[in-house]
N, C-alpha and C. Protein backbone atom coordinates (compact mmCIF):
# COMPACT_ATOMS: atom_id res chain seq x y z
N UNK A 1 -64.91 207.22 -59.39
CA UNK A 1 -63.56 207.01 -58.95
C UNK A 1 -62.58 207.04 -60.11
N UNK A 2 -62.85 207.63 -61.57
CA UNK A 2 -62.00 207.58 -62.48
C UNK A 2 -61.17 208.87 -62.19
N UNK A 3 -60.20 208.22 -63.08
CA UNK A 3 -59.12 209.62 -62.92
C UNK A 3 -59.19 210.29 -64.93
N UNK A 4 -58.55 211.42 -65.06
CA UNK A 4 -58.48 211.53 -66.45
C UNK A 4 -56.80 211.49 -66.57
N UNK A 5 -56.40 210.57 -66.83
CA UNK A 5 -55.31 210.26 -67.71
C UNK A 5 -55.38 209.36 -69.59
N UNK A 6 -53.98 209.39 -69.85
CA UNK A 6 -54.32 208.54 -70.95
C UNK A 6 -55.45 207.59 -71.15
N UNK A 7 -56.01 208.13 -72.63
CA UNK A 7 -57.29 206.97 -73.02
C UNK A 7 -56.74 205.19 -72.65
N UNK A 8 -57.54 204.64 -72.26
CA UNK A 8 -56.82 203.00 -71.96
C UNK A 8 -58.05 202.63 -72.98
N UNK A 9 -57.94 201.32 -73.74
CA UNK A 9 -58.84 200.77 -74.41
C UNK A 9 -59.84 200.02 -73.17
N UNK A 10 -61.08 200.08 -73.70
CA UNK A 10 -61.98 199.36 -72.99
C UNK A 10 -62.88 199.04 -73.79
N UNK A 11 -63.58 197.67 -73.15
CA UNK A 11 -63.03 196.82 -72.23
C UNK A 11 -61.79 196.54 -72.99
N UNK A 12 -61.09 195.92 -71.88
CA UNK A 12 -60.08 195.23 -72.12
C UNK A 12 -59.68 194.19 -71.41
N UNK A 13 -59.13 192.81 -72.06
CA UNK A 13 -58.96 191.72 -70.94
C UNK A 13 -57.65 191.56 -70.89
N UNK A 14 -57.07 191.08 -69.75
CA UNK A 14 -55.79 191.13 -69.35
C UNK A 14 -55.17 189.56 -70.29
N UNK A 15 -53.81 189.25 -70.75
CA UNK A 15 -53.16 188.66 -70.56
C UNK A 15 -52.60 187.54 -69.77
N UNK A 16 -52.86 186.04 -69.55
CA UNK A 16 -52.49 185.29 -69.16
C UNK A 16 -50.68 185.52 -68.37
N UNK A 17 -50.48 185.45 -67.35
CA UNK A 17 -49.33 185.65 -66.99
C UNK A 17 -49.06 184.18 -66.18
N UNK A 18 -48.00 183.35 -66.61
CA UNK A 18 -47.89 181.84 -65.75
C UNK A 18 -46.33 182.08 -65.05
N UNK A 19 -46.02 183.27 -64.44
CA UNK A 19 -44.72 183.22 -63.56
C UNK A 19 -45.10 182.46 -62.78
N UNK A 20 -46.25 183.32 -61.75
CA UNK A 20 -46.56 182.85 -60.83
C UNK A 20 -46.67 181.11 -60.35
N UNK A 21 -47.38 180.60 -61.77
CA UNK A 21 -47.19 179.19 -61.45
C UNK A 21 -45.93 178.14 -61.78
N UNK A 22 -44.78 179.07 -62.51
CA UNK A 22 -43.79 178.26 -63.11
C UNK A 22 -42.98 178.19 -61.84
N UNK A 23 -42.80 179.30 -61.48
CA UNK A 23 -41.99 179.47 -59.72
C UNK A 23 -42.69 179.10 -58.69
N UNK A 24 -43.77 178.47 -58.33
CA UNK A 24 -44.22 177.84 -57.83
C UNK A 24 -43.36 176.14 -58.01
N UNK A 25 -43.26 175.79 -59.04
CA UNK A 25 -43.37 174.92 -59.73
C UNK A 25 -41.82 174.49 -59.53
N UNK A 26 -41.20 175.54 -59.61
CA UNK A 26 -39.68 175.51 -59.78
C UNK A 26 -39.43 175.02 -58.18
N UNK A 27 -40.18 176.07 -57.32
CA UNK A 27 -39.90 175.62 -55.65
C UNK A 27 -40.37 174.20 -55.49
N UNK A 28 -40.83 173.80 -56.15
CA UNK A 28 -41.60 172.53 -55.82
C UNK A 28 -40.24 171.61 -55.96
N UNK A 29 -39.84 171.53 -56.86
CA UNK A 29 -38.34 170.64 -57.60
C UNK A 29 -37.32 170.79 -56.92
N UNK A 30 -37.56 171.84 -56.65
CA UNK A 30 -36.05 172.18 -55.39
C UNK A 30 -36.10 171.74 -53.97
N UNK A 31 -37.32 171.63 -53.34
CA UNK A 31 -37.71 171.25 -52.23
C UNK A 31 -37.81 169.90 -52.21
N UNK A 32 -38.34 169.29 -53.41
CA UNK A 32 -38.32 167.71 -53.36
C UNK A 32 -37.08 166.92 -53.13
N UNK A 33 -35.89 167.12 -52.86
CA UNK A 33 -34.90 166.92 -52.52
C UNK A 33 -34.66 166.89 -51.09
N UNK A 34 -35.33 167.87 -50.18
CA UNK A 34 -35.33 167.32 -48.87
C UNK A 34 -36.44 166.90 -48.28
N UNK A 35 -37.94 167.54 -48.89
CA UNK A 35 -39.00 166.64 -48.49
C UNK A 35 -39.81 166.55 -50.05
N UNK A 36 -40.06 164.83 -50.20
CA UNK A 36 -40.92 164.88 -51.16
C UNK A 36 -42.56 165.32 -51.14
N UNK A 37 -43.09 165.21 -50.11
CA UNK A 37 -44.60 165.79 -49.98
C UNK A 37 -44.81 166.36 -50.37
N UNK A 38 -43.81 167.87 -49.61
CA UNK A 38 -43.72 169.20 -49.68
C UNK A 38 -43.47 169.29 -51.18
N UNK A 39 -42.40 168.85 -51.41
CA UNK A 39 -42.36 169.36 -53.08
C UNK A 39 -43.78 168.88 -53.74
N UNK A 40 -44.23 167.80 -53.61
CA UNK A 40 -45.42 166.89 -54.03
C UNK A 40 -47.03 168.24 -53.95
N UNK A 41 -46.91 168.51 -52.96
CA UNK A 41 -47.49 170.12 -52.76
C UNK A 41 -47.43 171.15 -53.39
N UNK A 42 -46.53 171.91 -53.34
CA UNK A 42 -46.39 172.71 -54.28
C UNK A 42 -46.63 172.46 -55.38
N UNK A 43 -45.92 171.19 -56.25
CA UNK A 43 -46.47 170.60 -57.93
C UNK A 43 -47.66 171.18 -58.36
N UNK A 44 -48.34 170.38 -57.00
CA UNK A 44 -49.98 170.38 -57.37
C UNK A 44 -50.56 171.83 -57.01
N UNK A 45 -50.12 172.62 -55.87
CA UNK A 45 -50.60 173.98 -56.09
C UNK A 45 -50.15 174.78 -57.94
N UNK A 46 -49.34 174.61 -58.33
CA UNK A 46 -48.65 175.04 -59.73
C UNK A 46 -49.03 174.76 -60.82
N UNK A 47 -49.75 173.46 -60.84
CA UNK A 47 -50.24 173.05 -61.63
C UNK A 47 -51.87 173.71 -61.59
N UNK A 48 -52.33 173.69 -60.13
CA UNK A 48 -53.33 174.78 -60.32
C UNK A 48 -54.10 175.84 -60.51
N UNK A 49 -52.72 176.54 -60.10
CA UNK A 49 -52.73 177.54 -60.38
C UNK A 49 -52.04 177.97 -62.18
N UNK A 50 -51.52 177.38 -62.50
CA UNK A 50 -51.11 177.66 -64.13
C UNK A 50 -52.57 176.75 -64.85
N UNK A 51 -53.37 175.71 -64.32
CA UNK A 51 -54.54 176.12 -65.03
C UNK A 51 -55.67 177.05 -64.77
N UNK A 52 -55.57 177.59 -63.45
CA UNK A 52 -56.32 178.51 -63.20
C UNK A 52 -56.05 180.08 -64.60
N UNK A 53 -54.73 180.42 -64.49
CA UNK A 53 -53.99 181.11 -65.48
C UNK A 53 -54.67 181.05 -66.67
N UNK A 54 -54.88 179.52 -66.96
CA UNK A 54 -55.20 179.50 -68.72
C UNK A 54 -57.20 179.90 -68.62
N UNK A 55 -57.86 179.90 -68.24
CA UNK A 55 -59.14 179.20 -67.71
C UNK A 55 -59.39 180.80 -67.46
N UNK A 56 -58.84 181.60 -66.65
CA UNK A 56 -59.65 182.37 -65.91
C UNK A 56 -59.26 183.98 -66.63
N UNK A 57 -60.19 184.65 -66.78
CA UNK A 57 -59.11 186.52 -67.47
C UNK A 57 -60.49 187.40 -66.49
N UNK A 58 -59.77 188.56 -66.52
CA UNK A 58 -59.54 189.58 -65.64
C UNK A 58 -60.19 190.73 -67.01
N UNK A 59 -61.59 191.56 -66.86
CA UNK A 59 -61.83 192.25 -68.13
C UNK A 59 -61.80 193.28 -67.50
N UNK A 60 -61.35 194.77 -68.07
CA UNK A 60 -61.88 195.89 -67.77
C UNK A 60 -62.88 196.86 -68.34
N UNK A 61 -63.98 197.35 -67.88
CA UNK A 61 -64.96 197.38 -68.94
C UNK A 61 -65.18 199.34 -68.05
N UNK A 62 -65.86 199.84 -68.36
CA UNK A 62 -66.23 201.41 -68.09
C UNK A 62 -66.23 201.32 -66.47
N UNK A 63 -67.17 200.53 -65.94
CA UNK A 63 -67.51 200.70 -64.92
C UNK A 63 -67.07 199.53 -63.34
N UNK A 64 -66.94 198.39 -64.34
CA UNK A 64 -65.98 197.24 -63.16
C UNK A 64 -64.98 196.53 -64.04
N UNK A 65 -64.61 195.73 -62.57
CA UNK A 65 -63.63 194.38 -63.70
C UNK A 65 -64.63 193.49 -63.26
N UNK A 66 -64.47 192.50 -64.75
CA UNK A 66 -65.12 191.57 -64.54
C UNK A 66 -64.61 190.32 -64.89
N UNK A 67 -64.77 189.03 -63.74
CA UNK A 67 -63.71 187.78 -63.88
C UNK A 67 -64.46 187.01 -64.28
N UNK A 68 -63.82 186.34 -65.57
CA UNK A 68 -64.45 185.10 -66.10
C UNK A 68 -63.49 184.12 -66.30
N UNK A 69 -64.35 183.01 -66.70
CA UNK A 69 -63.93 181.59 -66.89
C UNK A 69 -64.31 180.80 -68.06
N UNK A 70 -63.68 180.63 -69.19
CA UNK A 70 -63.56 180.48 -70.05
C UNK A 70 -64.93 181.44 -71.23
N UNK A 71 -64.52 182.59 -70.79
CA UNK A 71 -65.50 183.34 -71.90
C UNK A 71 -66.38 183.53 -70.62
N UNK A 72 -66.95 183.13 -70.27
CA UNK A 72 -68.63 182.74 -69.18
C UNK A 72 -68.85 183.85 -68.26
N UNK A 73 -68.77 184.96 -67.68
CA UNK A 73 -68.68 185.96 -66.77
C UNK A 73 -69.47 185.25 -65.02
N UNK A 74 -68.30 185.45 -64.55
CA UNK A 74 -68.26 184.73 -62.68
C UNK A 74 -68.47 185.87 -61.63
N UNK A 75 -67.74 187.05 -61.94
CA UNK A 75 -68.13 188.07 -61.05
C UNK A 75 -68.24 189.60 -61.09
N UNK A 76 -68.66 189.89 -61.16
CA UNK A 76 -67.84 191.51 -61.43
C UNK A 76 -67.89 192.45 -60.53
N UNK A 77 -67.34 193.19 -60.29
CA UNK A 77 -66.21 193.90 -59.49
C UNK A 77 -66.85 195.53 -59.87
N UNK A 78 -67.47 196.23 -59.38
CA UNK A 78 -68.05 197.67 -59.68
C UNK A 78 -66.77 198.75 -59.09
N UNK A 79 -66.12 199.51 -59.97
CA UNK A 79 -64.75 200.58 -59.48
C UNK A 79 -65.44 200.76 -57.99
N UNK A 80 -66.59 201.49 -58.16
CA UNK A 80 -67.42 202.13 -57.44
C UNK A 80 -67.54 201.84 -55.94
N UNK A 81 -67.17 200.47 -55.50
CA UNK A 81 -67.35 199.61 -54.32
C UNK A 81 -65.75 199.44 -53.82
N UNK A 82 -64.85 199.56 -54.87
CA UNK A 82 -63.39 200.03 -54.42
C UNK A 82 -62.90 200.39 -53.51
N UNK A 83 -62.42 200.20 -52.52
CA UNK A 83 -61.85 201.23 -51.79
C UNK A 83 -60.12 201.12 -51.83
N UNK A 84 -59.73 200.56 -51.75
CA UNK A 84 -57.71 200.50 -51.41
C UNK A 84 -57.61 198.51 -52.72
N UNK A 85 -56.08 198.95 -53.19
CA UNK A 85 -55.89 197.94 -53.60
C UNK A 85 -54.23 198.05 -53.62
N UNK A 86 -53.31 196.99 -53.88
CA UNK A 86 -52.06 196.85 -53.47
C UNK A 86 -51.56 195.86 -54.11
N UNK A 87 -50.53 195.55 -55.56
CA UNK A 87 -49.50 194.41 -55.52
C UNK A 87 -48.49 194.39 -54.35
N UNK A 88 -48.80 192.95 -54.15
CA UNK A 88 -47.36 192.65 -53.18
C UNK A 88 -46.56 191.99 -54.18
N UNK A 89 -45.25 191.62 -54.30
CA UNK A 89 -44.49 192.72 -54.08
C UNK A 89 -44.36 193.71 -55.36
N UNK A 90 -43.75 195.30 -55.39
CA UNK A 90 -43.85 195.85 -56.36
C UNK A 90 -43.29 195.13 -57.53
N UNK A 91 -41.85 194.93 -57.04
CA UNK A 91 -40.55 194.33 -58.05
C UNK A 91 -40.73 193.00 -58.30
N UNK A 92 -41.69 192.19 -58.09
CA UNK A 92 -42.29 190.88 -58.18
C UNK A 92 -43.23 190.40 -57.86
N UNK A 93 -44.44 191.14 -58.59
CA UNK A 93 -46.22 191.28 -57.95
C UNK A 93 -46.64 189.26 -58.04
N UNK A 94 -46.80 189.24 -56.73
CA UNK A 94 -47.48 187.94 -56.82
C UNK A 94 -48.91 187.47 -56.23
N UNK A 95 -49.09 188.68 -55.60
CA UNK A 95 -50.47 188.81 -54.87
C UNK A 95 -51.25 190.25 -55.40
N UNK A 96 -52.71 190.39 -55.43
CA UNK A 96 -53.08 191.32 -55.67
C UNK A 96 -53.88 191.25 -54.58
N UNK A 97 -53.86 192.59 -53.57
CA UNK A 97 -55.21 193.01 -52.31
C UNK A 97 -55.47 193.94 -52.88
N UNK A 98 -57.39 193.43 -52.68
CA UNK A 98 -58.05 194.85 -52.73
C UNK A 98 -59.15 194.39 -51.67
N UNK A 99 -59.68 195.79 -51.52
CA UNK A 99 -60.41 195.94 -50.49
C UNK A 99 -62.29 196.42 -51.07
N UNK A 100 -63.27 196.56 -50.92
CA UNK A 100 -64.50 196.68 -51.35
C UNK A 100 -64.80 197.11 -50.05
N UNK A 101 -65.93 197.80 -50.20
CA UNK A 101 -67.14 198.06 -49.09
C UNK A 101 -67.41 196.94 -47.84
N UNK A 102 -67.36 195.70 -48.73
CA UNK A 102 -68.23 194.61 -47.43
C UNK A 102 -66.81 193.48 -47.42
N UNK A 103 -66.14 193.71 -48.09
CA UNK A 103 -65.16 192.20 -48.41
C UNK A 103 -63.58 192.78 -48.67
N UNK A 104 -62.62 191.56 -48.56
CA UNK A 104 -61.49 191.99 -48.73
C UNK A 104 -61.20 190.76 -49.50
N UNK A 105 -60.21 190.62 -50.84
CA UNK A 105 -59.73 190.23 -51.29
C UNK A 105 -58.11 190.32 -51.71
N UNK A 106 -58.04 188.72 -51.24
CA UNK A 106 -55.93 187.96 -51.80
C UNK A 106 -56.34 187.17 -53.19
N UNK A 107 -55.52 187.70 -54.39
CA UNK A 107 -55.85 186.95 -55.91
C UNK A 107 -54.36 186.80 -56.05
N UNK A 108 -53.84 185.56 -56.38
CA UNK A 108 -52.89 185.46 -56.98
C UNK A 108 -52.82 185.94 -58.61
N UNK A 109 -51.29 186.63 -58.63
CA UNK A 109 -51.21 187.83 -60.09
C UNK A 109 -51.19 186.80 -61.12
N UNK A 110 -52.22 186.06 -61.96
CA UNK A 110 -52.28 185.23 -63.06
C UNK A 110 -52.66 185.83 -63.74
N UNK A 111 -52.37 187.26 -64.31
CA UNK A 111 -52.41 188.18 -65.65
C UNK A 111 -51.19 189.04 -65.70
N UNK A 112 -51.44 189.59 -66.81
CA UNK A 112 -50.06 190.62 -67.01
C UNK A 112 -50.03 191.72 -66.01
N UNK A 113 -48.83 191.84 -64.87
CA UNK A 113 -49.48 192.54 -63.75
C UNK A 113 -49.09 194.33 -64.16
N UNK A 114 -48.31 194.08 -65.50
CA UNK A 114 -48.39 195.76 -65.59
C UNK A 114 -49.42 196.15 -66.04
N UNK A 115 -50.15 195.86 -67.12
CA UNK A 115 -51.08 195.93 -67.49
C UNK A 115 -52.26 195.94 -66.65
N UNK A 116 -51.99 194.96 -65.34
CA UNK A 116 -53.09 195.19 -64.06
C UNK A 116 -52.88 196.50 -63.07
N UNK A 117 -51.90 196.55 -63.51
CA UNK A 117 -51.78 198.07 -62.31
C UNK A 117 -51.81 199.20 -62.99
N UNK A 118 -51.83 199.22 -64.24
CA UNK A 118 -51.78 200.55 -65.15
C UNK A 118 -53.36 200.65 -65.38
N UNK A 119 -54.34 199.75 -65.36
CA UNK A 119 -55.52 199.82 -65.68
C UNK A 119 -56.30 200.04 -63.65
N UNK A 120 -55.66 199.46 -62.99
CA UNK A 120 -56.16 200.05 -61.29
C UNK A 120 -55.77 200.75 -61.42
N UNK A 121 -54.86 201.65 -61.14
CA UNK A 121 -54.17 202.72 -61.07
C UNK A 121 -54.99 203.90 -61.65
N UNK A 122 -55.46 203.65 -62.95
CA UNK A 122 -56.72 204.13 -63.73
C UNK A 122 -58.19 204.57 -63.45
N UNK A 123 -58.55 203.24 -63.02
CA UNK A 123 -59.69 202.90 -62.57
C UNK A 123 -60.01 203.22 -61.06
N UNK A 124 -59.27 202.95 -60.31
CA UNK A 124 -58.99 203.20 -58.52
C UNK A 124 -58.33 203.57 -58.37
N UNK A 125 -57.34 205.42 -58.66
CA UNK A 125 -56.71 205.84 -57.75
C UNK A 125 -56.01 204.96 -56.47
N UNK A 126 -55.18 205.22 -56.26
CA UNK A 126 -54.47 205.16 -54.79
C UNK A 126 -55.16 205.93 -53.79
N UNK A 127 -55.36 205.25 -52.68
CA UNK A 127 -56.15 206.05 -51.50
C UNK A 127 -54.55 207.08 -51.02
N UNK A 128 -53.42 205.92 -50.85
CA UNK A 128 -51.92 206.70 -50.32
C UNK A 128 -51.15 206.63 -51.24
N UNK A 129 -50.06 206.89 -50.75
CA UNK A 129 -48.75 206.87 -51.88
C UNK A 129 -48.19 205.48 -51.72
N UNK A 130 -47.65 204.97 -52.49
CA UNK A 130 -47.02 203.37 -52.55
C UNK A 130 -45.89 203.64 -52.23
């Protein structure tokens, strides 16, 4: 499923990206003003997700990505089993779907998401046009 474009270094591990959990974080503060729970909620999703951020990287290696946790390797991901993948949204990727053979996966974008779509994009073609 490779394409031949520009050489990309490999492996390569992605970049820690903590938007995702600072704006989380930010909604949380803003909401606590009309409900505290709710804001009380969110905190704690933000906070989990910005340590998930520090804790977890995204590698790209010849043949999969592979997700680890602090150094330790958790899963890996074969191009090969690929089928469709998608940031939502383009202009503010906060979700990453992809799709596999047997499974479908929602990852919140806790890496550098250009760097994540320039290396899919790479690695997995587009089935359509975006």
């Amino acid at each position: 499923m490779q394409t031949t474009s520009p050489a990309l270094a490999v492996p390569f591990t992605l970049n820690p990206d903590y938007r995702v959990a600072l704006g989380l974080a930010g909604m949380g503060l803003a909401v606590t003003a009309w409900s505290w729970p709710t804001g009380l909620g969110l905190g704690a999703m933000a906070a989990f997700l910005g340590w998930q951020s520090a804790v977890l990287r995204l590698t790209f290696t010849e043949t999969a990505v592979v997700l680890t946790r602090n150094g330790a390797p958790l899963r890996e991901f074969p191009y090969r089993d690929w089928q469709d993948w998608y940031l939502f949204w383009p202009g503010l990727p906060v979700i990453l779907f992809f799709r596999e053979v047997h499974s479908i996966h929602f990852v919140p974008v806790l890496f550098d998401p250009l760097a994540l779509s320039r290396y899919l994009a790479h690695y997995c073609p587009p089935t359509e046009a975006r």
